[in-house]
Protein backbone atom coordinates (compact mmCIF):
# COMPACT_ATOMS: atom_id res chain seq x y z
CA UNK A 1 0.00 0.00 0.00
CA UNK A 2 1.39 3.47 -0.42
CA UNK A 3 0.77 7.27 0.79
CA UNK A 4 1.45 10.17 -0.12
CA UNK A 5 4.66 12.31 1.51
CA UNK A 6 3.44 15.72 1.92
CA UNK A 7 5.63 18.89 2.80
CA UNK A 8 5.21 22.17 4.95
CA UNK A 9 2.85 23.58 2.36
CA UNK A 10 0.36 20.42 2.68
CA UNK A 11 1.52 19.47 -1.30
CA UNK A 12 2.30 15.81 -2.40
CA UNK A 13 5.06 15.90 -3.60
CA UNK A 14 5.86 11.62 -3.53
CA UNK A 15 4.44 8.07 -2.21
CA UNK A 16 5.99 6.12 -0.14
CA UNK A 17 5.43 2.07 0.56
CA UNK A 18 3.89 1.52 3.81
CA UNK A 19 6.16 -1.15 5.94
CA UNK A 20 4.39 -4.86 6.13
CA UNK A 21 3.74 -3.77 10.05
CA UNK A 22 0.52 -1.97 8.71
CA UNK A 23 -0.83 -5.17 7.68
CA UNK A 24 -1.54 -6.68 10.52
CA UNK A 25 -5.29 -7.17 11.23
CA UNK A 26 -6.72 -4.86 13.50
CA UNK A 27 -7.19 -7.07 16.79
CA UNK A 28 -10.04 -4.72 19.34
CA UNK A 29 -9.55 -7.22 22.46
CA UNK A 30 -5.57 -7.69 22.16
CA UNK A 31 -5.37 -3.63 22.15
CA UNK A 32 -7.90 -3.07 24.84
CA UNK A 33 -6.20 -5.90 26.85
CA UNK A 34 -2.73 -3.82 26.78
CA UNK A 35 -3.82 -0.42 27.19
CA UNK A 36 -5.54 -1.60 30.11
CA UNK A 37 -2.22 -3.27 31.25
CA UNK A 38 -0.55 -0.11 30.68
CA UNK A 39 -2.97 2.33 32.53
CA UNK A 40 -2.67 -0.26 35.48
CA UNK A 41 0.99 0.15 35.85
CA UNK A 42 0.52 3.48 36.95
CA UNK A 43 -1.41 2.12 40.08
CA UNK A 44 0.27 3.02 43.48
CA UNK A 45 -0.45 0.91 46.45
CA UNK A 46 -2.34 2.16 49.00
CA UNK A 47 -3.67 1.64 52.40
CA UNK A 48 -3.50 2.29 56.27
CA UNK A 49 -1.44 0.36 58.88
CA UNK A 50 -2.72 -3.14 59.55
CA UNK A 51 -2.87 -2.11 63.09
CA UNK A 52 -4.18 1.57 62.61
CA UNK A 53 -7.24 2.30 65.05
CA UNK A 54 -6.31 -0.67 67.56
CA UNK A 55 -3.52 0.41 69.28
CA UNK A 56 -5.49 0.72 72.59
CA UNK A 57 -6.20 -0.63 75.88
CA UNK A 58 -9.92 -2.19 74.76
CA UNK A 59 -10.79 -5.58 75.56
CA UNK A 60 -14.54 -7.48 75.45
CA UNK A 61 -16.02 -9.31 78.68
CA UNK A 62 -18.65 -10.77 77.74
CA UNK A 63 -18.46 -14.19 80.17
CA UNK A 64 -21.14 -14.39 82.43
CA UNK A 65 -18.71 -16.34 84.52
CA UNK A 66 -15.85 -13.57 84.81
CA UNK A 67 -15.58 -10.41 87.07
CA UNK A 68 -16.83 -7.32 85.21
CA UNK A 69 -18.82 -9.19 82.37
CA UNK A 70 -20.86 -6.92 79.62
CA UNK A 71 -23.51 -9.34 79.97
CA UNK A 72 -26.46 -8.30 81.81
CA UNK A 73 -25.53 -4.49 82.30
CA UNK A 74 -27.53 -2.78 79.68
CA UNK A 75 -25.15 -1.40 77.81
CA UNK A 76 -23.22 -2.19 74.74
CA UNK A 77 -21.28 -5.27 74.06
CA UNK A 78 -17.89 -3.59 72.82
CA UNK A 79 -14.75 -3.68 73.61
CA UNK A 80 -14.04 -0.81 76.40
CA UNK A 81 -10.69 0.71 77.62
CA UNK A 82 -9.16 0.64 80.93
CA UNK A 83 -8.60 4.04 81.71
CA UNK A 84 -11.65 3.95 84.01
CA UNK A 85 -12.15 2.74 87.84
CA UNK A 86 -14.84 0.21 86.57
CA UNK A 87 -14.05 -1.30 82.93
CA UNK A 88 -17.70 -0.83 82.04
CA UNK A 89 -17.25 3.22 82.45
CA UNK A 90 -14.51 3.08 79.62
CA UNK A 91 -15.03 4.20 75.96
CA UNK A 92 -15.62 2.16 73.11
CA UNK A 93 -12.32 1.87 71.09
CA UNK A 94 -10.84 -0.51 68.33
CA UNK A 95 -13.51 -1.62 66.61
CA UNK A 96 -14.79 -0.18 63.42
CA UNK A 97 -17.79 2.50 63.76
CA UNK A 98 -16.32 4.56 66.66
CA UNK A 99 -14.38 7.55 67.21
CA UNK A 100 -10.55 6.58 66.60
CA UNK A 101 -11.35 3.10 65.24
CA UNK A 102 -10.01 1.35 62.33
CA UNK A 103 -11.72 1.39 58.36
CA UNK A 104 -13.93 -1.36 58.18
CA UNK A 105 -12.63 -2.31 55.02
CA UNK A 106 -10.03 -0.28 53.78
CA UNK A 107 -7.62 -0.19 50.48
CA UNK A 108 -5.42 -3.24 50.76
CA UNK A 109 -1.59 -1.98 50.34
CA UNK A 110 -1.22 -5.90 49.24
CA UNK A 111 -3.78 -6.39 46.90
CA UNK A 112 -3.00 -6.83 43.20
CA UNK A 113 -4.04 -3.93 41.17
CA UNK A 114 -1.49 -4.44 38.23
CA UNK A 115 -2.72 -6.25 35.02
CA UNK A 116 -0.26 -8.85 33.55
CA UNK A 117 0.01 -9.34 29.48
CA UNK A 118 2.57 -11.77 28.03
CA UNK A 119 5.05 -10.11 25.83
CA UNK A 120 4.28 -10.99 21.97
CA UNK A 121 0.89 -10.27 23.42
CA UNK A 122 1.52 -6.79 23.93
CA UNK A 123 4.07 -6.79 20.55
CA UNK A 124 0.81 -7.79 18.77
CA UNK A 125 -1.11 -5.29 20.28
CA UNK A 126 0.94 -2.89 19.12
CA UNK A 127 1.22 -3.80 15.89
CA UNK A 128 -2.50 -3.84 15.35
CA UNK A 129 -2.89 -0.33 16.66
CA UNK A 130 -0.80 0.53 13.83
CA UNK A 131 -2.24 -1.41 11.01
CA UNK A 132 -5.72 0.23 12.13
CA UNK A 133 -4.16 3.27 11.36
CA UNK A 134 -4.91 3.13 7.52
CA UNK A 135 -8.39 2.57 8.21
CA UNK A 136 -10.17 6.02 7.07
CA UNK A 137 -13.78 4.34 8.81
CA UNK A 138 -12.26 3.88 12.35
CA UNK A 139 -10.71 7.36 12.30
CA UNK A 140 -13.62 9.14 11.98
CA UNK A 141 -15.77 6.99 14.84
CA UNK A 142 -13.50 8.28 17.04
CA UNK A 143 -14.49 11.66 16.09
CA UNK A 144 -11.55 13.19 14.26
CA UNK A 145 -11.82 15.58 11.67
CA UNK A 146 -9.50 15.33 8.33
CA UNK A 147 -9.76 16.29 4.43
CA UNK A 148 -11.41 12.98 2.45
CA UNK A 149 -8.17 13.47 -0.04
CA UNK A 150 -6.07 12.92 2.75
CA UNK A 151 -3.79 9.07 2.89
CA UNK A 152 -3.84 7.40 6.20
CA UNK A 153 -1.53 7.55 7.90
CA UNK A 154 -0.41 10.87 6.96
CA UNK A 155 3.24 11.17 6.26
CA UNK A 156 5.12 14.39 5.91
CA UNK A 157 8.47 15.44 5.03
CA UNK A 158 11.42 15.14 7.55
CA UNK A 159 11.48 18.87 7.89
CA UNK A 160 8.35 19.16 10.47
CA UNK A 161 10.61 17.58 13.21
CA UNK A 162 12.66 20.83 13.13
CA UNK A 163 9.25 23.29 13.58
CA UNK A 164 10.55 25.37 16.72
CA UNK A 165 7.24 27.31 16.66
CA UNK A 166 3.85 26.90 17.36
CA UNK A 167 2.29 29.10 14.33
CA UNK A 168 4.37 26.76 12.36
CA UNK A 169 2.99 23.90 13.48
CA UNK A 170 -0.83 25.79 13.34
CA UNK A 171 -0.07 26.66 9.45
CA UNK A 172 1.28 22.64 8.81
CA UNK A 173 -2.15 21.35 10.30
CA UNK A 174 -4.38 24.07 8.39
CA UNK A 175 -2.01 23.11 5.01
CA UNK A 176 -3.28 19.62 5.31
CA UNK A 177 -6.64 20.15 6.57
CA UNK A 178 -6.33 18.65 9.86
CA UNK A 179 -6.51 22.13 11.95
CA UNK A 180 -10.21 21.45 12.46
CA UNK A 181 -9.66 18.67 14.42
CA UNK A 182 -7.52 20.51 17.12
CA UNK A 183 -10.26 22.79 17.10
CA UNK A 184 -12.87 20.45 18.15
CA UNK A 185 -10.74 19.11 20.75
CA UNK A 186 -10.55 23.08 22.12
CA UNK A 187 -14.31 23.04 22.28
CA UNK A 188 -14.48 20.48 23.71
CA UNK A 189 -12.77 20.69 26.52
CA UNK A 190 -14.81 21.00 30.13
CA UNK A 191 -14.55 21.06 33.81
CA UNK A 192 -13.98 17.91 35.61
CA UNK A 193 -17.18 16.82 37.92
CA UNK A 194 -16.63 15.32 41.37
CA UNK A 195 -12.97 16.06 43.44
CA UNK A 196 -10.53 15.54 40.69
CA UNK A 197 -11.10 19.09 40.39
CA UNK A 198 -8.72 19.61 43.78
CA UNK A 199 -5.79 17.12 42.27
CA UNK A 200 -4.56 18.19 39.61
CA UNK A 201 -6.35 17.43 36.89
CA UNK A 202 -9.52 20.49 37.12
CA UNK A 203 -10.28 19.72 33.24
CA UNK A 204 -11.10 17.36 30.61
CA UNK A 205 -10.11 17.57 26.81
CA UNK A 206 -10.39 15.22 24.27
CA UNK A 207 -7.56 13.56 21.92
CA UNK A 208 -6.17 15.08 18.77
CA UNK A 209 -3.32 14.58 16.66
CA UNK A 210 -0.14 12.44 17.35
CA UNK A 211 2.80 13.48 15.50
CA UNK A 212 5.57 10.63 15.91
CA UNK A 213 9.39 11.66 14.82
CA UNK A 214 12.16 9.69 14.61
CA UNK A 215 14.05 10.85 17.92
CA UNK A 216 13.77 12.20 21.09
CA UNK A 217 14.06 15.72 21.91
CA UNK A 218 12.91 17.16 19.09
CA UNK A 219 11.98 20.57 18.46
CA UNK A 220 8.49 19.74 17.30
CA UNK A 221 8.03 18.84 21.07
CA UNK A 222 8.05 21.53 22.32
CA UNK A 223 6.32 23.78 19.65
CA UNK A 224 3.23 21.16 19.32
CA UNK A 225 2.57 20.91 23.05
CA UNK A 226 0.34 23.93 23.83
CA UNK A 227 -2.27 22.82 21.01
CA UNK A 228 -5.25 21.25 22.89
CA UNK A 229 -5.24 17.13 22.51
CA UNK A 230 -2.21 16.88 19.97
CA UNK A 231 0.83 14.55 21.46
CA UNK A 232 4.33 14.38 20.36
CA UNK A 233 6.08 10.98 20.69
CA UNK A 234 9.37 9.45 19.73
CA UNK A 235 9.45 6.33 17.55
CA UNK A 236 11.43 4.32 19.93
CA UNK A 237 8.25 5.55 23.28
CA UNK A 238 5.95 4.68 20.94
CA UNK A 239 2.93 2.44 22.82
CA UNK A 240 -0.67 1.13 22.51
CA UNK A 241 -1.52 3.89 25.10
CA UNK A 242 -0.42 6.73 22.71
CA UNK A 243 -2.27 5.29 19.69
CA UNK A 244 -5.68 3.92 21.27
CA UNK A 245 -6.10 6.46 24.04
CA UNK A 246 -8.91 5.08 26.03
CA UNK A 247 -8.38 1.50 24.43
CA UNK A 248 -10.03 2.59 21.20
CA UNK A 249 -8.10 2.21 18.07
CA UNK A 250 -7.01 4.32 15.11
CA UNK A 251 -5.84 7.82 16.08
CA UNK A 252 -5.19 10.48 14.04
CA UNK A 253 -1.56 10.37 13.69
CA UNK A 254 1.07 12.28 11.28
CA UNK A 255 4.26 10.73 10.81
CA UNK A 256 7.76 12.18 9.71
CA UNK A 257 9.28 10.19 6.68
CA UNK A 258 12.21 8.99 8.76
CA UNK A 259 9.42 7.19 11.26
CA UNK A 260 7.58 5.73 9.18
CA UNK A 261 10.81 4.37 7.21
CA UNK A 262 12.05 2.80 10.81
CA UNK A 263 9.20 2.15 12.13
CA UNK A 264 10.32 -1.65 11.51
CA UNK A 265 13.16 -1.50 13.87
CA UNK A 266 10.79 -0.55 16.75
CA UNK A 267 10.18 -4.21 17.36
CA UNK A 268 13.60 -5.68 15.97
């Protein structure tokens, strides 16, 4: 299959053969599997002390046959401390429900949060999330925006890597039609509901472009960054998360000619 290499000016100018990698069937449980294996890394483990809340004096009587027994007394059968002449005069303590008293079932630090995928598994899912990048139908269900002339994936010249300014990088995307699509993304964009407001992440935007270069540190970086939803990734950082944000396939992505000539390597 080939595409069209277009420059600065959004002009063809040549095709290029797409590497056999973008013939891989497009797999939708393999990708969802390793996103969600990738979003669960992040996971931190979390949890109180196992003995938060019952580091006290509180024991239960509740033998009929011992000195100071609960039973019979009209009061509550809970574990009471000793600061008290008579134990029944304490306060309630260690015991879920009171003042000072553990969670009754709080985050386990040990529990497993982290979802395990095999290797070639996650190799595969990769390599599906960029064979679905060709298809023009999945694109647009995930609500992108592009000219109907346009080739999937969109390759450009080697010379958008070295855009140091934003305008630049606004006049590439309006060259090749794709501009609308950061706009929607902009419009889009709204207030977090519920407490995520407080921690750091107050707002909500959706996905745009992904530009993927050839190396790190590019300038395109750091000129592409303010645009709402549009990513910059190197070749080699290239993962299912960047491609299928939200485990859903076929992002709109624009590649430099030098990625999409190694993009082969990236699983030598």
């Amino acid at each position: 299959m080939e595409v069209n290499v277009y420059d600065l000016k959004g002009n063809a100018i040549s095709k290029t053969k797409l590497p056999s990698v973008f013939a891989t069937p497009y797999r939708p449980r393999v990708i969802q599997r390793a996103v969600l294996a990738a979003e669960s890394a992040k996971i931190q483990p979390k949890g109180p002390n196992h003995s938060s809340g019952r580091k006290t004096t509180a024991v239960y009587i509740g033998r009929r046959s011992r000195p100071n027994s609960l039973m019979n007394k009209g009061i509550a059968r809970k574990p009471r401390t000793k600061n008290r002449p008579h134990l029944i005069e304490g306060t309630v303590r260690g015991i879920p429900g009171v003042v000072g008293g553990p969670k009754a079932h709080p985050p386990k630090p040990e529990a497993i949060a982290r979802e395990e995928i095999n290797k070639k598994e996650r190799i595969l899912a990769l390599k599906s999330a960029i064979g679905a990048l060709t298809n023009k139908e999945l694109v647009k269900s995930r609500g992108h925006i592009l000219d109907k002339d346009l080739t999937l994936p969109v390759v450009c010249v080697d010379d958008i890597e070295k855009i140091s300014k934003t305008k630049q990088v606004v006049a590439l995307l309006q060259n090749l039609g794709l501009y609308k699509d950061v706009e929607r993304a902009k419009s889009k964009k709204k207030i977090r509901a519920g407490k995520g407001k407080a921690r750091n992440r107050k707002y909500k935007s959706p996905k745009s472009i992904l530009f993927i270069v050839s190396q790190e540190k590019m300038p395109l970086q750091k000129s592409a960054r303010n645009l709402e939803g549009v990513d910059v990734v190197a070749l080699k950082n290239l993962s299912v998360k960047d491609l299928c944000p939200g485990a859903k396939a076929s992002r709109l992505v624009v590649f430099s000619k030098a990625a999409i000539d190694n993009i082969e390597k990236r699983f030598v």
